[in-house]
Each structure stands twice: as structure tokens, then as C-alpha cells.
N, C-alpha and C. Protein backbone atom coordinates (compact mmCIF):
# COMPACT_ATOMS: atom_id res chain seq x y z
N UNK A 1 -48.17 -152.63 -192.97
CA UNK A 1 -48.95 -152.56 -191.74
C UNK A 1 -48.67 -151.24 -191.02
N UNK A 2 -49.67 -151.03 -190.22
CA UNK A 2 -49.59 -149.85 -189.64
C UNK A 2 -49.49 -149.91 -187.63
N UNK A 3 -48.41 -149.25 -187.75
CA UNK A 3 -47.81 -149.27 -186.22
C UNK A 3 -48.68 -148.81 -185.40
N UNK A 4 -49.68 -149.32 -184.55
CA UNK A 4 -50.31 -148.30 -183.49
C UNK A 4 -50.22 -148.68 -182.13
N UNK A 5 -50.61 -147.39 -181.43
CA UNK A 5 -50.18 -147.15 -179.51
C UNK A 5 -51.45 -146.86 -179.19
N UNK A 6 -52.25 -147.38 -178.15
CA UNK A 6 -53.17 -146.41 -177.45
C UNK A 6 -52.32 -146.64 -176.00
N UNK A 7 -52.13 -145.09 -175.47
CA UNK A 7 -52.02 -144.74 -174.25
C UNK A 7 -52.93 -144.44 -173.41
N UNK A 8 -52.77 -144.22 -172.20
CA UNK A 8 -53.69 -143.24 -171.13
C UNK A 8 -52.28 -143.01 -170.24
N UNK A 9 -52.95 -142.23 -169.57
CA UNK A 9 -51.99 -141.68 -168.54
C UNK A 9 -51.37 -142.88 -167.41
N UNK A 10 -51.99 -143.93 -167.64
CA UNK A 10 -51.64 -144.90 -166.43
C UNK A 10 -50.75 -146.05 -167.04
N UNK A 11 -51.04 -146.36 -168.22
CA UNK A 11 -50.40 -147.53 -168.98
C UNK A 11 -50.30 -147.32 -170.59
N UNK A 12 -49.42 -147.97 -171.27
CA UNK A 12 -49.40 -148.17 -172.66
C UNK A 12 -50.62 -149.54 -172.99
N UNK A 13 -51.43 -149.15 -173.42
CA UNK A 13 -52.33 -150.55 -173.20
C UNK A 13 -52.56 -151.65 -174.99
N UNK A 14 -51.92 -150.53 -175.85
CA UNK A 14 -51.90 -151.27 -176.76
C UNK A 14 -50.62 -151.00 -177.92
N UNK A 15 -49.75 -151.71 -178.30
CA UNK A 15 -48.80 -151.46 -179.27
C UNK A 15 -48.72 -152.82 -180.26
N UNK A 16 -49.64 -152.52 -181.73
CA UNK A 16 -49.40 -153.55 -182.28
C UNK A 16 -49.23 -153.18 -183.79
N UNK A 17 -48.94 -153.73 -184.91
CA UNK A 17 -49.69 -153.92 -186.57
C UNK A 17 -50.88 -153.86 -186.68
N UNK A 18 -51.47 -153.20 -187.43
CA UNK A 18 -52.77 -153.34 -187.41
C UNK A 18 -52.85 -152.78 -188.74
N UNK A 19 -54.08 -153.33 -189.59
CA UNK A 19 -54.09 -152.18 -191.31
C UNK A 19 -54.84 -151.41 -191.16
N UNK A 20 -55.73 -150.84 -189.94
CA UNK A 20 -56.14 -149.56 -190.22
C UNK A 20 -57.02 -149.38 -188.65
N UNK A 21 -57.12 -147.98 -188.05
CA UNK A 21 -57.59 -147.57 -187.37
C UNK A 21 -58.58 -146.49 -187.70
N UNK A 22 -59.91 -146.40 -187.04
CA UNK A 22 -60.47 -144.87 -187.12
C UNK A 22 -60.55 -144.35 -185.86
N UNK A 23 -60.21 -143.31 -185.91
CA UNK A 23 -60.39 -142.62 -184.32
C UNK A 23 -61.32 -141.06 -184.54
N UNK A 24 -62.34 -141.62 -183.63
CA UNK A 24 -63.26 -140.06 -183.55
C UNK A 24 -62.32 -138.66 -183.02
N UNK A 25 -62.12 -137.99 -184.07
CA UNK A 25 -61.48 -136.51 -184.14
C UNK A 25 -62.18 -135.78 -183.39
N UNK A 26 -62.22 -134.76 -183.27
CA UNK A 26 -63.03 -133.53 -182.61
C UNK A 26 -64.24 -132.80 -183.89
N UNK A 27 -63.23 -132.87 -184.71
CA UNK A 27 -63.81 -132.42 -186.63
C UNK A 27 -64.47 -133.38 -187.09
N UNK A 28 -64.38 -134.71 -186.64
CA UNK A 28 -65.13 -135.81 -187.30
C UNK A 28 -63.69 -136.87 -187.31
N UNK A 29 -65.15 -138.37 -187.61
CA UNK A 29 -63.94 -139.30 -187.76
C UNK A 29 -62.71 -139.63 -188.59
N UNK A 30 -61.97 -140.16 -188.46
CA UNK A 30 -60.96 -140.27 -189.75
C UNK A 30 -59.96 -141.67 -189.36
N UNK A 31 -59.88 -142.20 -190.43
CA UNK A 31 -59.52 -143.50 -190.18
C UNK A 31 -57.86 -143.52 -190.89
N UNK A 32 -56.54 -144.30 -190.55
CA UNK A 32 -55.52 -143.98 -190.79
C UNK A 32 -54.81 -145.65 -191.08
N UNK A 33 -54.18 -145.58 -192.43
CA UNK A 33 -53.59 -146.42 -192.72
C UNK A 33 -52.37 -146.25 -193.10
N UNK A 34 -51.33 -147.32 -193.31
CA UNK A 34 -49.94 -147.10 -193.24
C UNK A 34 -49.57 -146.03 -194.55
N UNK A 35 -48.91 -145.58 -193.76
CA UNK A 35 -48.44 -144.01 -194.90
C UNK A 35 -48.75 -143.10 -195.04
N UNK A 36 -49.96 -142.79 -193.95
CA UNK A 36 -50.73 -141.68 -193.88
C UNK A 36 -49.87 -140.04 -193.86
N UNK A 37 -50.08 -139.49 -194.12
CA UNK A 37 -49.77 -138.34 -194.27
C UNK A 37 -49.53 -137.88 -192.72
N UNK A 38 -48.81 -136.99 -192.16
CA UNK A 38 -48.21 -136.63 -190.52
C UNK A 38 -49.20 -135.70 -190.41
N UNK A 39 -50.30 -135.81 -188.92
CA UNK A 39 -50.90 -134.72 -188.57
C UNK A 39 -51.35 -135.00 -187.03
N UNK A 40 -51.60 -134.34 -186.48
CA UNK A 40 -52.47 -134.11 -184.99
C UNK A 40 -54.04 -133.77 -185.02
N UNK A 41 -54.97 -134.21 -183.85
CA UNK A 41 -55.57 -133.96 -184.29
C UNK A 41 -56.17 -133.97 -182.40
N UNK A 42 -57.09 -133.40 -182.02
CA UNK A 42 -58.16 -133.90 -180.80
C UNK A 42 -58.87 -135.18 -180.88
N UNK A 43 -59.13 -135.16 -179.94
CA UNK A 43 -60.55 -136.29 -179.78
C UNK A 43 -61.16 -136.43 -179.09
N UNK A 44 -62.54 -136.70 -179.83
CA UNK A 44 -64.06 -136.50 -178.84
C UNK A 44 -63.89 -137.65 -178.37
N UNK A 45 -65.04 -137.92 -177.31
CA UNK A 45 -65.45 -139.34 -176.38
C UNK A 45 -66.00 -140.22 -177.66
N UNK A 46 -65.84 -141.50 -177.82
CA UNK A 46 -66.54 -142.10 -178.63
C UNK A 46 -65.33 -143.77 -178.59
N UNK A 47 -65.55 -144.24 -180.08
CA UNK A 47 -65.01 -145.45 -180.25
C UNK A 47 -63.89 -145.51 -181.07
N UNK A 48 -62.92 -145.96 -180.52
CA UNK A 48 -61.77 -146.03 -181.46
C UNK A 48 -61.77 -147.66 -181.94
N UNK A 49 -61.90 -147.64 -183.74
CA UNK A 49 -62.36 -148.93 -184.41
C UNK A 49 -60.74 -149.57 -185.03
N UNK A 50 -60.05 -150.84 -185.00
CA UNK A 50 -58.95 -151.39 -185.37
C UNK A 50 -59.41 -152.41 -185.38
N UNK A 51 -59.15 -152.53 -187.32
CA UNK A 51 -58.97 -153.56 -188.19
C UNK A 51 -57.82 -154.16 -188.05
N UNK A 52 -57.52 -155.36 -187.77
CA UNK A 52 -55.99 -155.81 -187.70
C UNK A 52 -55.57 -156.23 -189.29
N UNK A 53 -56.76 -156.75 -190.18
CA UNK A 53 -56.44 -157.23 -191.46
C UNK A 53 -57.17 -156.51 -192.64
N UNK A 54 -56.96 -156.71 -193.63
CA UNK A 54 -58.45 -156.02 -194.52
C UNK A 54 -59.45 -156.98 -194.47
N UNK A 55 -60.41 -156.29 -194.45
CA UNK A 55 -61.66 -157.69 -194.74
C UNK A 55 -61.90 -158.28 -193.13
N UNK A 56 -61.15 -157.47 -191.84
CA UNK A 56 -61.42 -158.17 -190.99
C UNK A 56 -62.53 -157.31 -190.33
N UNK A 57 -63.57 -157.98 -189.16
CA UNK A 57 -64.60 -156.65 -188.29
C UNK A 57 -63.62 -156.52 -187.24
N UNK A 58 -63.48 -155.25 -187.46
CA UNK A 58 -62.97 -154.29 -186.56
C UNK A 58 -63.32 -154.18 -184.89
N UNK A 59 -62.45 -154.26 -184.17
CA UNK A 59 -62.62 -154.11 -182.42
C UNK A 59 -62.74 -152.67 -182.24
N UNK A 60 -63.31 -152.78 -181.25
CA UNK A 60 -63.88 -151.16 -180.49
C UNK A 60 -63.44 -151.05 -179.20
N UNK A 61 -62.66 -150.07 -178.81
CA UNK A 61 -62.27 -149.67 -177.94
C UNK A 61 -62.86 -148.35 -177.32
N UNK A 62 -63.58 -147.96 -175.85
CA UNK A 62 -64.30 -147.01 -175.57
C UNK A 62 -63.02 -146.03 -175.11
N UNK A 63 -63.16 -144.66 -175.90
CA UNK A 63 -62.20 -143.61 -175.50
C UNK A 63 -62.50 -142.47 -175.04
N UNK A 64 -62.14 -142.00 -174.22
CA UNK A 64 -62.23 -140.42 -173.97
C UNK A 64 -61.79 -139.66 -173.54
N UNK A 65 -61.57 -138.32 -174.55
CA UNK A 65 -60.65 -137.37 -174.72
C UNK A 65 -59.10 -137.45 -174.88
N UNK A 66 -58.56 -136.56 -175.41
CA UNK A 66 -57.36 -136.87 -175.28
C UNK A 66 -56.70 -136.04 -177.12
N UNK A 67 -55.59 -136.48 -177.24
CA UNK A 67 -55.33 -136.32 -179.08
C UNK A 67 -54.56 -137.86 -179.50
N UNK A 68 -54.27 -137.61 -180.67
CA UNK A 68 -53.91 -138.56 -181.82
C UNK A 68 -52.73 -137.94 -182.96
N UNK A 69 -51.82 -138.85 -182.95
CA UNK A 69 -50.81 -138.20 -183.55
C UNK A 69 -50.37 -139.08 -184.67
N UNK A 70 -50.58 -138.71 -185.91
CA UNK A 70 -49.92 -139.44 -187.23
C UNK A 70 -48.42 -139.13 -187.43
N UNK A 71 -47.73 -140.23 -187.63
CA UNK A 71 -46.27 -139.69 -188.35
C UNK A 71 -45.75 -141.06 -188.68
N UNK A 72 -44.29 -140.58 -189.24
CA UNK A 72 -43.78 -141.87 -190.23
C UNK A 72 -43.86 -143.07 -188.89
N UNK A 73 -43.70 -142.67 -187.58
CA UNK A 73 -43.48 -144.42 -187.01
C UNK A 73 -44.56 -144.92 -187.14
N UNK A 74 -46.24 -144.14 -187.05
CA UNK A 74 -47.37 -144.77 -187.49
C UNK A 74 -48.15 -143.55 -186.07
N UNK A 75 -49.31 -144.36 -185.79
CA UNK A 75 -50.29 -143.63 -185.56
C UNK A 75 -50.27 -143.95 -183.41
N UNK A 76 -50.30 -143.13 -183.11
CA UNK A 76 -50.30 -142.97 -181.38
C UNK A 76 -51.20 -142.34 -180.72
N UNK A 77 -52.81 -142.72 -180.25
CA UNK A 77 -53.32 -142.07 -179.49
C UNK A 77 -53.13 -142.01 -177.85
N UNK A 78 -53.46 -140.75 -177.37
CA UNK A 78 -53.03 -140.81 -176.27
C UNK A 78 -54.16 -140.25 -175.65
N UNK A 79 -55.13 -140.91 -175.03
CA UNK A 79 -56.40 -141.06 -174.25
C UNK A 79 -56.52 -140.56 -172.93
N UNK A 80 -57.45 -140.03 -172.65
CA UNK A 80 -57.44 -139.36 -171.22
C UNK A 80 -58.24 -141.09 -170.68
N UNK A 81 -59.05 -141.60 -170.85
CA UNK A 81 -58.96 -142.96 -170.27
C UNK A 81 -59.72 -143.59 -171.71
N UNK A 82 -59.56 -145.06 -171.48
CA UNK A 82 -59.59 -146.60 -172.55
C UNK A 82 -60.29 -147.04 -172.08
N UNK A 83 -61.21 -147.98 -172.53
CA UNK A 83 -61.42 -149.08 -171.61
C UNK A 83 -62.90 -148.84 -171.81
């Protein structure tokens, strides 16, 4: 499973397992599952999508701006606002 955070500046609003996230990049989307390779990246306004299982429909979360950070603890976006 894959560790993820969405932040904003006001609260930690999400820290759970989940098997996969996509988060709209600045370059385009890209979706991140456990073991992903370590990178940074921007992010445009749009929808950040988390699958909690395989095979499950994915929740949408409205985001905008901000970056996204891959590494071994797992994946951490940090949102200029959620919601």
C-alpha cells in the first residue's frame, strides 16, 4: 500500500493507505503507486483521484496549486487549498 498526505496550509486533511493516487502535474497527470520512483513535481488546479483498493472507483478531491512529493515514505501533496 501506498502512504499518502494531502496538506494545505491550514490542516493535514488526509493521511491514509491507499493503492494508488493520480495527481494533475503541471506537465500532465501522473498517477503513483507504492514504490514509485522519488520525484517532485507542481500542480495545476484540477482533481486529485485515490483508489483505496484495485478495482475500486476512485474519490476526487478538488485541488489547487501547490506541489507533490514522491519518496520512500510514499507520496505527500501539499495544496494551496482542498476541498
Amino acid at each position: 500500500m501506498l502512504h499518502f498526505e494531502l496538506v494545505t496550509p491550514e490542516k493535514l486533511l488526509r493521511s491514509e493507505e491507499v493503492h494508488m493516487v493520480t495527481v494533475p502535474g503541471t506537465e500532465g497527470d501522473f498517477a503513483v503507486l507504492e514504490g514509485h520512483a522519488p520525484f517532485m513535481s507542481t500542480i495545476r488546479d484540477g482533481q486529485i483521484l485515490i483508489q483505496r483498493s484495485p478495482g475500486a472507483a476512485p474519490e476526487s478531491i478538488a485541488i489547487r496549486g501547490g506541489f507533490a512529493e514522491v519518496s520512500a515514505k510514499g507520496l505527500t501533496v501539499l495544496a494551496e487549498h482542498a476541498g
